[in-house]
Protein backbone atom coordinates (compact mmCIF):
# COMPACT_ATOMS: atom_id res chain seq x y z
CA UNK A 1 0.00 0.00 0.00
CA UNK A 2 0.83 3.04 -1.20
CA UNK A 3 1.83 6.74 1.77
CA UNK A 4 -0.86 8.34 -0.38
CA UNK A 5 -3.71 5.44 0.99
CA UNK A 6 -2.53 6.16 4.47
CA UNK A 7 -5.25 9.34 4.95
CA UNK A 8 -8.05 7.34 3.58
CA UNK A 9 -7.00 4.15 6.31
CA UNK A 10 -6.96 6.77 9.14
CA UNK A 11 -10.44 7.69 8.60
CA UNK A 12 -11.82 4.37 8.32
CA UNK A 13 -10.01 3.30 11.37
CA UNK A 14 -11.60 6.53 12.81
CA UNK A 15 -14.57 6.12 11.57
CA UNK A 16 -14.87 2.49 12.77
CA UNK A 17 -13.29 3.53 16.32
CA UNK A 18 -16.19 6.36 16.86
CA UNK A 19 -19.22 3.88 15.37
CA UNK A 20 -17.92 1.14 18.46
CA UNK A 21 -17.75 3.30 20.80
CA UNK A 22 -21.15 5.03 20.10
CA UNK A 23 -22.65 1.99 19.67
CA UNK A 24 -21.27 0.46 23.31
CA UNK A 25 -22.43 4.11 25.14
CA UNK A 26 -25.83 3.62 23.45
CA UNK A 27 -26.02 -0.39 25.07
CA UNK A 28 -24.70 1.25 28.19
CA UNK A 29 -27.29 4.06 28.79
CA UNK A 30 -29.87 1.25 28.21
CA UNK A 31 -28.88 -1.33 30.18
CA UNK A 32 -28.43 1.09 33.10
CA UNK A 33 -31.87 1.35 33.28
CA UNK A 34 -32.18 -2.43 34.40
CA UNK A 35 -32.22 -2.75 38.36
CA UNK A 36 -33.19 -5.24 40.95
CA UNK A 37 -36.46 -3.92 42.74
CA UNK A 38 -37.43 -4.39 46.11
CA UNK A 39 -41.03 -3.92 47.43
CA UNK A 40 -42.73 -4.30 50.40
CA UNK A 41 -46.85 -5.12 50.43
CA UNK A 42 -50.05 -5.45 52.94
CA UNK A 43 -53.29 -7.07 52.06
CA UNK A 44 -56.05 -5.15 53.15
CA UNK A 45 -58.23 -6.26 56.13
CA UNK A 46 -55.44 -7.82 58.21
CA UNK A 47 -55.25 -10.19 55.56
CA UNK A 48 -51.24 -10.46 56.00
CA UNK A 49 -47.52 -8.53 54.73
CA UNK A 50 -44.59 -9.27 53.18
CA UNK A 51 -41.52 -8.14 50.41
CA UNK A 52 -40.12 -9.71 47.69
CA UNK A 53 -37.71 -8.34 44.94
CA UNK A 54 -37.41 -8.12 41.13
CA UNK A 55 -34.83 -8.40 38.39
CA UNK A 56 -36.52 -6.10 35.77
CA UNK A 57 -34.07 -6.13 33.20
CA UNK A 58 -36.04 -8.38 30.73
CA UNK A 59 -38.98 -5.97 30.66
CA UNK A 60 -39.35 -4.57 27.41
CA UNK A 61 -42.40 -1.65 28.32
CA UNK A 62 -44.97 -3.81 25.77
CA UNK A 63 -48.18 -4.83 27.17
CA UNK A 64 -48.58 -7.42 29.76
CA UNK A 65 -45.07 -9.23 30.73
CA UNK A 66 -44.63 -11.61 33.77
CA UNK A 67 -41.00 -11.98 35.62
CA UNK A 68 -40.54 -14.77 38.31
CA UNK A 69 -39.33 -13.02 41.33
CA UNK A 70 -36.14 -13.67 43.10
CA UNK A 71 -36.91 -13.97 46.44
CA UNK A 72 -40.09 -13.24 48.80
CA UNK A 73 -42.16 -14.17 51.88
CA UNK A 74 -45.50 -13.87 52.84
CA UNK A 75 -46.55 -13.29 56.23
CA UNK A 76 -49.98 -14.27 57.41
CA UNK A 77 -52.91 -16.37 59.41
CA UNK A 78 -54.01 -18.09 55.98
CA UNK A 79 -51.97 -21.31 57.61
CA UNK A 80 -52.62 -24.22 58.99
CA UNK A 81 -51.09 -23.46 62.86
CA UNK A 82 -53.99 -22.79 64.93
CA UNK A 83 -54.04 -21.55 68.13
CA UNK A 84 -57.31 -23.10 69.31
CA UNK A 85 -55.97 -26.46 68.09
CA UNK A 86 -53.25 -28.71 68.41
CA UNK A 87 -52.23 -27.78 64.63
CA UNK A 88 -48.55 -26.51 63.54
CA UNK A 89 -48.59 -25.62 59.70
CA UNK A 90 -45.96 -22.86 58.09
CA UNK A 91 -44.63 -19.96 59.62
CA UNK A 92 -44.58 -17.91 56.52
CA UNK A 93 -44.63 -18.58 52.61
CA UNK A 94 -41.56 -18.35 50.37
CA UNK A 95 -42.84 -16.42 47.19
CA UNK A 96 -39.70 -16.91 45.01
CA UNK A 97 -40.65 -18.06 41.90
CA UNK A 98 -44.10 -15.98 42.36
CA UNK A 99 -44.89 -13.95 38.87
CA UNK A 100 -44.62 -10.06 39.22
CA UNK A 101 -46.75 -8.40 36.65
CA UNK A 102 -46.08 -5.70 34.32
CA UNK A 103 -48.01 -3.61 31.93
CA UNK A 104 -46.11 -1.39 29.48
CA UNK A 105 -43.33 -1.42 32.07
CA UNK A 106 -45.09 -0.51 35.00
CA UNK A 107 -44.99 -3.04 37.86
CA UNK A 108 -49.02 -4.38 38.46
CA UNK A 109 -48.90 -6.69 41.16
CA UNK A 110 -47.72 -10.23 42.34
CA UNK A 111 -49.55 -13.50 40.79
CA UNK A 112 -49.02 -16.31 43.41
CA UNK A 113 -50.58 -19.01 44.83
CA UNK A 114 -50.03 -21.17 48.57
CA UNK A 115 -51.39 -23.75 50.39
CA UNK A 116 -50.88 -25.41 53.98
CA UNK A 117 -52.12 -28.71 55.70
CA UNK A 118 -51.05 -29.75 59.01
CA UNK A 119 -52.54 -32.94 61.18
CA UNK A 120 -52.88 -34.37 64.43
CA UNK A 121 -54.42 -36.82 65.93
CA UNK A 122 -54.97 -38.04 69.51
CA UNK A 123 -55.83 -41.35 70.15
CA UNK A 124 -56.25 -42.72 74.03
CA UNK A 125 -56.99 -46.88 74.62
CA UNK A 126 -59.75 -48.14 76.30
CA UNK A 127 -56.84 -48.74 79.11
CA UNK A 128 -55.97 -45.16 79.55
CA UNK A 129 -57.81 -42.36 81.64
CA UNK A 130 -60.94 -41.16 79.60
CA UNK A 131 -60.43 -44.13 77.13
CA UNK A 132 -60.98 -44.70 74.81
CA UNK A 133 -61.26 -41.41 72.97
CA UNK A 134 -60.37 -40.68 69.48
CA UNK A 135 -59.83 -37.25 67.80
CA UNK A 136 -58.17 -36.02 64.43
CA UNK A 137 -57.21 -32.12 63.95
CA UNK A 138 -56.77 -31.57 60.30
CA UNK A 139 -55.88 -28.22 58.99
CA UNK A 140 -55.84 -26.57 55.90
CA UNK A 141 -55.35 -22.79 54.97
CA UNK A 142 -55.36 -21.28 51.01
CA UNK A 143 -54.61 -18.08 49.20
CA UNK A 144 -54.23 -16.73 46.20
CA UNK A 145 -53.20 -13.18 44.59
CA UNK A 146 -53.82 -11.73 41.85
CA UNK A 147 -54.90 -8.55 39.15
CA UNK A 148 -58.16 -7.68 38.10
CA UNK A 149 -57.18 -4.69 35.84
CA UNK A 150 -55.10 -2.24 37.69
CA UNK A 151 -55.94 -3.47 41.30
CA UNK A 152 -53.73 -6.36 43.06
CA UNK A 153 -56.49 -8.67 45.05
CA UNK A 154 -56.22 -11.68 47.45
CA UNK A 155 -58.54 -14.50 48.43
CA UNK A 156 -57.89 -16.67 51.03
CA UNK A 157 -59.68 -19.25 53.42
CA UNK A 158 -58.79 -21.42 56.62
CA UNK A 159 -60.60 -24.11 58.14
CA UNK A 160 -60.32 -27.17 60.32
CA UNK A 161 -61.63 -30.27 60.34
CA UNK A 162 -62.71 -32.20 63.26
CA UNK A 163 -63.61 -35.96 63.53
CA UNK A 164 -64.02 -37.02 66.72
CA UNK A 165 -65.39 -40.63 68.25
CA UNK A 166 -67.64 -38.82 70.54
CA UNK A 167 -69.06 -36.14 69.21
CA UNK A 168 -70.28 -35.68 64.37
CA UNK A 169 -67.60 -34.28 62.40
CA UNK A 170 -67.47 -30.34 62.72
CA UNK A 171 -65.71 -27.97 60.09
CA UNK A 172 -64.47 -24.88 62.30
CA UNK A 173 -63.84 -22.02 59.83
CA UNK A 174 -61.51 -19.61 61.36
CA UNK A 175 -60.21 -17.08 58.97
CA UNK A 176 -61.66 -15.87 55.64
CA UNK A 177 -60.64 -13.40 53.10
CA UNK A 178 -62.34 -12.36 49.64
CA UNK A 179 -61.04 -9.70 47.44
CA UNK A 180 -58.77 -7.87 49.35
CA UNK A 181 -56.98 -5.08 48.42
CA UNK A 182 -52.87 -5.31 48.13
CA UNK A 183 -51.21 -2.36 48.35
CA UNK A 184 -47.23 -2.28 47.31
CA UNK A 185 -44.68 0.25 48.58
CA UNK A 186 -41.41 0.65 46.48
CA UNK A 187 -38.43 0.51 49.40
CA UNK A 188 -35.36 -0.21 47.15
CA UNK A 189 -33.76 0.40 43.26
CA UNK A 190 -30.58 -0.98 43.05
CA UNK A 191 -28.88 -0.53 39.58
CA UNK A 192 -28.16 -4.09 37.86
CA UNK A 193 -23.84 -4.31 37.57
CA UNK A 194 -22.94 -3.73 34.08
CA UNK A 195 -19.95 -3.11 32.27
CA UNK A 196 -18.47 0.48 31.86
CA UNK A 197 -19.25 2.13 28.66
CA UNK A 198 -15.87 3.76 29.37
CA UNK A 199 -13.88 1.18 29.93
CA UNK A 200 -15.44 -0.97 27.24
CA UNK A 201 -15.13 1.79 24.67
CA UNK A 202 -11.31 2.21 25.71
CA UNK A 203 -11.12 -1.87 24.99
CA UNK A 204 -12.60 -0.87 21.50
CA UNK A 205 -9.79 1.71 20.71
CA UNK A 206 -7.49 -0.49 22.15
CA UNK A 207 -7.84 -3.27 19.42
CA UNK A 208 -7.88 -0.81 16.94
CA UNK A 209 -4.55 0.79 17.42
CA UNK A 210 -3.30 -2.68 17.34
CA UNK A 211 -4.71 -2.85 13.72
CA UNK A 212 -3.11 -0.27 12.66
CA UNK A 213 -0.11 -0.92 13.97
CA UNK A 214 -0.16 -4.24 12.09
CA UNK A 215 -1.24 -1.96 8.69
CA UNK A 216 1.71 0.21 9.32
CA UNK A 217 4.27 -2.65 9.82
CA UNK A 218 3.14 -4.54 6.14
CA UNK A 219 3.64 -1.39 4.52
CA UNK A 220 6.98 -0.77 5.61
CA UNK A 221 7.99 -4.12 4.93
């Protein structure tokens, strides 16, 4: 190649230099946007609380888009630990995995689900004091949230069953909740880790130079 070439190579090299390095500050402004949300959330009516977070980096802002949260916990009575019985269910529900909707890139609500069941049974012989006497406990607590447009709702029931040798089977309903408002607070944004347009764009003009170091080394050979 020919000194007279050498302008036209330093513009290409330029120009190929300045379209990297625009095009990795353009990837970097939008990927800063990404973050890992935290919110915390009450159902109405005592109905229980809890938090759970979201990576929203895969929403795109186009309709109705559901991301599996991270990690969460619900706190409330819907279980199947009773106080007037001999019952010991969960002490909370883990909601990872639980669906976090969005529509057109603003968060909606959580869409999750639970259930508990817990048992127990007392059985005394006909050689014991107040024998013989026969009783099963059996517990079970479900719950359910979801969207009906722009609102975030929750259904739940709890009941327990009773069967008893002295006495007809009784169903005890203890706690009961139908459309319940959630309500979410936003407590936390923090900014997904992603490379440094800076530092990636220096990589870019890094390997460049190197090209044309190698151009300028064949034509002086």
């Amino acid at each position: 190649m020919s000194y007279k070439h050498m302008p036209r190579l330093g513009s290409a090299i330029a120009s190929t230099i300045l379209s990297l390095f625009s095009g990795v500050l353009l990837v970097g402004v939008d990927k800063a946007q990404a973050a890992v949300l935290s919110y915390n959330f009450e159902v109405g009516g005592g109905g229980g609380s809890g938090f759970f977070k979201v990576d929203n980096s895969s929403v795109r802002g186009i309709d109705f888009e559901g991301i599996a949260i991270s990690e969460g916990r619900l706190n409330t009575e819907l279980t199947a630990s009773s106080d007037r019985y001999p019952l010991k269910g969960k002490d909370y529900y883990n909601l990872a995995g639980a669906i976090a909707l969005f529509y057109q890139g603003e968060f909606r609500g959580l869409q999750a689900s639970g259930f508990d069941t817990a048992i127990t049974e007392i059985n005394i012989s006909a050689d014991e004091p107040y024998g013989p006497y026969y009783v099963r406990y059996e517990g079970m607590a479900s719950w359910q949230m979801d969207n009906n447009g722009p609102v975030s709702l929750f259904w739940g029931y709890k009941e327990v069953y009773i069967i008893s040798s002295s006495s007809p089977p009784l169903v005890d309903r203890g706690f009961d909740r139908v459309d319940a408002g959630v309500s979410y607070t936003l407590v936390d944004t923090e900014p997904e880790p992603v490379p440094e347009p800076l530092t990636t764009g220096g990589t870019a003009l890094a390997l460049a130079g190197l090209s044309w170091l190698k151009q300028k080394k064949k034509m002086a050979a």
